[in-house]
Each structure stands twice: as structure tokens, then as C-alpha cells.
N, C-alpha and C. Protein backbone atom coordinates (compact mmCIF):
# COMPACT_ATOMS: atom_id res chain seq x y z
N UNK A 1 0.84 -1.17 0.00
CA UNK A 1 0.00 0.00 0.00
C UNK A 1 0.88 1.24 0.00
N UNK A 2 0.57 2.35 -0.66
CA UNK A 2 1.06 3.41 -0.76
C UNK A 2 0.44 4.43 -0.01
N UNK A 3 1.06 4.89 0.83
CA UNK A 3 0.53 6.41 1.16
C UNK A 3 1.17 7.75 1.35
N UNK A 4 0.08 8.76 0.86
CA UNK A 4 0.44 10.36 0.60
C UNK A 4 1.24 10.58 2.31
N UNK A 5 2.18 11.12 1.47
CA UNK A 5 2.92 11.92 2.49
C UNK A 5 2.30 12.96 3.19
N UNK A 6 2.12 13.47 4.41
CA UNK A 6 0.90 14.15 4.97
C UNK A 6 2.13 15.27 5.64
N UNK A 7 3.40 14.69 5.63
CA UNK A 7 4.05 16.44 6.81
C UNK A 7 4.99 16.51 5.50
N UNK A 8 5.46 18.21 5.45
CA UNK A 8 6.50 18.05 4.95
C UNK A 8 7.79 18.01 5.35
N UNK A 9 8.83 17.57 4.57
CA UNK A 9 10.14 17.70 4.77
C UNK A 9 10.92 18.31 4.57
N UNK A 10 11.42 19.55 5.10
CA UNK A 10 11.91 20.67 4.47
C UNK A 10 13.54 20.54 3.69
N UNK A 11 13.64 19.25 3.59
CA UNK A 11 14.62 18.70 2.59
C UNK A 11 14.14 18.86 1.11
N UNK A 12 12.99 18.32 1.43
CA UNK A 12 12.11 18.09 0.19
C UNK A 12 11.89 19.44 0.00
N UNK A 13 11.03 20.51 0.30
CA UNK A 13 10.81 21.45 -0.02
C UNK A 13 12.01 22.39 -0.65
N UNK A 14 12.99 22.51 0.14
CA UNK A 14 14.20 23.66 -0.16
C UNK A 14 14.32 22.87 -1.83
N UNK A 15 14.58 21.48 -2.24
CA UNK A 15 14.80 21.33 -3.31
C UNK A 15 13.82 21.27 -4.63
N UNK A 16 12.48 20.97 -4.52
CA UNK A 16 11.62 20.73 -5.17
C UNK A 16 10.40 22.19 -5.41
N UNK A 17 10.32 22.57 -6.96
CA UNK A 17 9.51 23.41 -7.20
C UNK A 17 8.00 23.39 -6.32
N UNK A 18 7.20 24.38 -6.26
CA UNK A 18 6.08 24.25 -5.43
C UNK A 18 5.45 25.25 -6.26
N UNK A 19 4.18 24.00 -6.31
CA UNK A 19 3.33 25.17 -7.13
C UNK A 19 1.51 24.76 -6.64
N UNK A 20 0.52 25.82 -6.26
CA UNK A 20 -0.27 25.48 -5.33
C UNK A 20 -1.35 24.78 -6.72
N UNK A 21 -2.00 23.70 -6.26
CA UNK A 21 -2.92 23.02 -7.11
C UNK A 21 -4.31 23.60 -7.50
N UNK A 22 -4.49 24.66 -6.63
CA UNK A 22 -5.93 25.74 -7.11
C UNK A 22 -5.26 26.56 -8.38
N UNK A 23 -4.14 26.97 -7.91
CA UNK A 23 -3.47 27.89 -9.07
C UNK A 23 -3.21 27.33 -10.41
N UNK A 24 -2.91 25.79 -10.77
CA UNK A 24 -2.84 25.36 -11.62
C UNK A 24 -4.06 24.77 -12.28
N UNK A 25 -5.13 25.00 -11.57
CA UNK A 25 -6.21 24.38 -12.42
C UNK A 25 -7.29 25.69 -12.31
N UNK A 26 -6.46 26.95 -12.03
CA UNK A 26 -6.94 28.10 -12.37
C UNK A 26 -9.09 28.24 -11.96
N UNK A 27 -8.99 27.82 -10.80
CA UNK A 27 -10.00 28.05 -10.26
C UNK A 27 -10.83 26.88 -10.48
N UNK A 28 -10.91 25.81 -11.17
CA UNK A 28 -11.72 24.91 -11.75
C UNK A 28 -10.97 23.69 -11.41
N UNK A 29 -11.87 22.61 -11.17
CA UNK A 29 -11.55 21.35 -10.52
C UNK A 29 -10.35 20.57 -10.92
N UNK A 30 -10.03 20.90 -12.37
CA UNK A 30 -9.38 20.01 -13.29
C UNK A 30 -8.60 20.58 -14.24
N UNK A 31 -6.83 20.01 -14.30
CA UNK A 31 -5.94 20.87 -14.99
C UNK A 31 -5.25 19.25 -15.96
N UNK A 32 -4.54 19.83 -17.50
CA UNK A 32 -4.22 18.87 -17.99
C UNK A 32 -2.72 18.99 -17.72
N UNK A 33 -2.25 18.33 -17.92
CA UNK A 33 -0.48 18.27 -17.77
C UNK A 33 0.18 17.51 -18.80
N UNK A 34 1.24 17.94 -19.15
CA UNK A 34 1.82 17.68 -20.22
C UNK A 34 3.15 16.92 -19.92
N UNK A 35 3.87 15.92 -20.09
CA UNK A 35 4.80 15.20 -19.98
C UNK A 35 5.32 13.93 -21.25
N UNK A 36 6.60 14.99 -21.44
CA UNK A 36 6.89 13.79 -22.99
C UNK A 36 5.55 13.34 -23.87
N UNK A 37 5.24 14.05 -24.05
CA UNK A 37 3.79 13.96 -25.40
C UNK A 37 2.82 13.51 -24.65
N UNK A 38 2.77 12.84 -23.45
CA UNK A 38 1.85 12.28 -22.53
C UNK A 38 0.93 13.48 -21.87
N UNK A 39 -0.65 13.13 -21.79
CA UNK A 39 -1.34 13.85 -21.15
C UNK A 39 -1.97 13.19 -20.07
N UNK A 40 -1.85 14.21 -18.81
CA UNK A 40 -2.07 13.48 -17.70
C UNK A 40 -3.95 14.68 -17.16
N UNK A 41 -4.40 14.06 -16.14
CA UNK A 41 -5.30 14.96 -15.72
C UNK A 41 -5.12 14.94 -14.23
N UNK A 42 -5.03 16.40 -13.88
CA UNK A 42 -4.75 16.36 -12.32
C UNK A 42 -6.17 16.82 -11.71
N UNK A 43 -7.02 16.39 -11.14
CA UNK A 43 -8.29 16.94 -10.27
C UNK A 43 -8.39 16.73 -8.80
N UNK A 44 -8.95 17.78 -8.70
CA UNK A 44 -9.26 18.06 -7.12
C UNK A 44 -10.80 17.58 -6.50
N UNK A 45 -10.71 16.44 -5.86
CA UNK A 45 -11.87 16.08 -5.73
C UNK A 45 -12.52 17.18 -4.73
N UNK A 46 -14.09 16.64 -4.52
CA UNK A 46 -14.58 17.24 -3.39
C UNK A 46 -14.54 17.33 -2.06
N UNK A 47 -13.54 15.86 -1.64
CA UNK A 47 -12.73 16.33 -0.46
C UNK A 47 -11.60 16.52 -0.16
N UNK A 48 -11.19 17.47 -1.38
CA UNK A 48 -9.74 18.12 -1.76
C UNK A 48 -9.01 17.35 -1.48
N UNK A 49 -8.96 16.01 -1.87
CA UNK A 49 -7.83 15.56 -2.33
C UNK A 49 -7.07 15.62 -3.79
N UNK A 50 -6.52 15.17 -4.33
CA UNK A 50 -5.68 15.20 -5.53
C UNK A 50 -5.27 13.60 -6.50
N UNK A 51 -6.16 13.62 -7.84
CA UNK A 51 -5.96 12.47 -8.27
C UNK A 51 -5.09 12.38 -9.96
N UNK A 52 -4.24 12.25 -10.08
CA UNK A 52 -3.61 12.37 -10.89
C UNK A 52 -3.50 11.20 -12.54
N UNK A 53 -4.34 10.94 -13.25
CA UNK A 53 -4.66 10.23 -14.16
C UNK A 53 -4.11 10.13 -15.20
N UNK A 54 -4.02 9.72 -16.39
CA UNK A 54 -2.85 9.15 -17.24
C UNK A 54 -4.09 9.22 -18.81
């Protein structure tokens, strides 16, 4: 089983871009993402979690 990391690590942070998930899906539930020609869909459910699809 996998699970979301819930604290952060300010290892992790000092090195890794941060970018807030309302801001990227620009007010609306659902943003597309682009990776090596691949399109992904990132949405914010209704109990703000985050599901990331392929």
C-alpha cells in the first residue's frame, strides 16, 4: 500500500519546485499536464484531495 505523504520535509521542499494546485487548475476542478507527449489529468476532488490520471 502506498501512502500520501501528509508532513512536509523541508529537505524536500528547499529542493523541489512548489506550485499550489488551485493555481494550476486556475480556479476549476481540473488541470491537464503535459509530460513527454503524454497527457495526464490532475483533479481536485470534493474532499480536496488530488488524483492524478494518465
Amino acid at each position: 500500500m502506498i501512502r500520501a505523504q501528509t508532513k512536509s520535509d523541508p529537505a524536500l521542499v528547499a529542493e523541489a519546485p512548489c506550485h499550489d494546485a488551485r493555481a494550476l487548475t486556475n480556479g476549476a476542478n481540473t488541470a491537464l499536464i503535459v509530460l513527454d507527449g503524454q497527457i495526464y489529468t490532475l483533479r481536485i476532488t470534493r474532499a480536496g484531495k488530488l488524483i492524478l490520471t494518465k
